[in-house]
Protein backbone atom coordinates (compact mmCIF):
# COMPACT_ATOMS: atom_id res chain seq x y z
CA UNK A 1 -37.65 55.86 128.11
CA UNK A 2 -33.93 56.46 128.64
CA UNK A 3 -34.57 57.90 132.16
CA UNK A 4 -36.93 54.82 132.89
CA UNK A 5 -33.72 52.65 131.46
CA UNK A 6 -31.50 54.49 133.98
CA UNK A 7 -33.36 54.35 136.64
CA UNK A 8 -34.10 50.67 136.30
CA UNK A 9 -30.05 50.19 136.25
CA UNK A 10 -29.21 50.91 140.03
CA UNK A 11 -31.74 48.34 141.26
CA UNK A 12 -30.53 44.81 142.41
CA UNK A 13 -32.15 41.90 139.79
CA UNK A 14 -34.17 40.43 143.16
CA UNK A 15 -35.73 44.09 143.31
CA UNK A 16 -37.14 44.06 139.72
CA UNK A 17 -38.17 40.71 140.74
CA UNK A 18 -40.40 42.23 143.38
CA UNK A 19 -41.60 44.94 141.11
CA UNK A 20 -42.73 42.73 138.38
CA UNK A 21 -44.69 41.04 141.43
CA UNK A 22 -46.29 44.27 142.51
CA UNK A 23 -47.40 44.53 138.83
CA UNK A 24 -48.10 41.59 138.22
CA UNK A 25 -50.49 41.39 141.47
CA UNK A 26 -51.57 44.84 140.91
CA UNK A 27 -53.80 44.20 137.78
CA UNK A 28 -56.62 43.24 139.86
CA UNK A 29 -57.45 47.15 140.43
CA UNK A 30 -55.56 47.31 143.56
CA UNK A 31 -51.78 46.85 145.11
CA UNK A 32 -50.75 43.55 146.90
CA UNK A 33 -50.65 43.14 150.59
CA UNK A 34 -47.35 42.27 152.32
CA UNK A 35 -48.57 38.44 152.93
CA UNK A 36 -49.92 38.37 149.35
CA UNK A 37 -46.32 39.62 147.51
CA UNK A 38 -44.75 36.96 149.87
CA UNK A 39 -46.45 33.98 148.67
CA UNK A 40 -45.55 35.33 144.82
CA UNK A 41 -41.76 35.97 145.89
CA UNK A 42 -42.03 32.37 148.05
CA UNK A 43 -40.51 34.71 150.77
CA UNK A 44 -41.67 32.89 154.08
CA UNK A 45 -41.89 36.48 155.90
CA UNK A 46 -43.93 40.00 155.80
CA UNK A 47 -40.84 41.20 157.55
CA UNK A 48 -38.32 40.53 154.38
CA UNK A 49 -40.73 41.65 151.82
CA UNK A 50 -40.64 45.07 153.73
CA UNK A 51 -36.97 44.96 153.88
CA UNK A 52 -37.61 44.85 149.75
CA UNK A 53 -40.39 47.98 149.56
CA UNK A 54 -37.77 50.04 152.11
CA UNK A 55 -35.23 49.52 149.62
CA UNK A 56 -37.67 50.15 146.51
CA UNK A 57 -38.88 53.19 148.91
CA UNK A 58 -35.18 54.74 149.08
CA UNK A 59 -33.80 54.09 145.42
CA UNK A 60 -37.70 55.84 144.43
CA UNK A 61 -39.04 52.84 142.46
CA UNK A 62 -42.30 53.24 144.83
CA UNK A 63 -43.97 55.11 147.47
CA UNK A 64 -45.88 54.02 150.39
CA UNK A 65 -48.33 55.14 152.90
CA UNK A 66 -47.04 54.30 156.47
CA UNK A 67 -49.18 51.80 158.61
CA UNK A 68 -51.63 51.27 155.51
CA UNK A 69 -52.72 48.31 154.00
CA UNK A 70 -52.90 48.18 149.90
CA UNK A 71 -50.24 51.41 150.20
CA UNK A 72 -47.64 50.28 147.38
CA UNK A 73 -47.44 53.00 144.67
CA UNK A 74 -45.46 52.39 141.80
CA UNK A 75 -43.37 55.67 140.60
CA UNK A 76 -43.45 57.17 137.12
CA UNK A 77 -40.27 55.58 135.34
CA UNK A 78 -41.46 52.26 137.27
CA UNK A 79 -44.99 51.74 135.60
């Protein structure tokens, strides 16, 4: 838990935003498309919600599959 805690510290309060969408949409059984975490963040474009899963991507909060729909992976102290 104390890692998790740590971890969670070095992200920016608009990227915990976007996790708690990816969560939030991932319930259904599968992760959100770029389009669909958009609407939920009221961003108008794909392009700045990957700007947000680059950043997620490099601090280790998730992985993703290049050029692959669905891709969004949470990591372990991000769950």
């Amino acid at each position: 838990v104390r890692r998790a805690v740590a971890a969670h510290m070095k992200l920016t309060d608009r990227q915990l935003e976007v996790l708690q969408a990816i969560r939030r949409l991932s319930r259904r059984g599968y992760p959100p498309t770029l389009r669909e975490l958009a609407s939920e963040l009221g961003i108008r474009s794909t392009n700045g919600v990957n700007d947000h899963l680059k950043a997620l991507a490099n601090k280790g909060a998730i992985t993703r599959a290049e050029k692959q729909a669905r891709s969004i992976v949470l990591a372990e102290g991000y769950r």
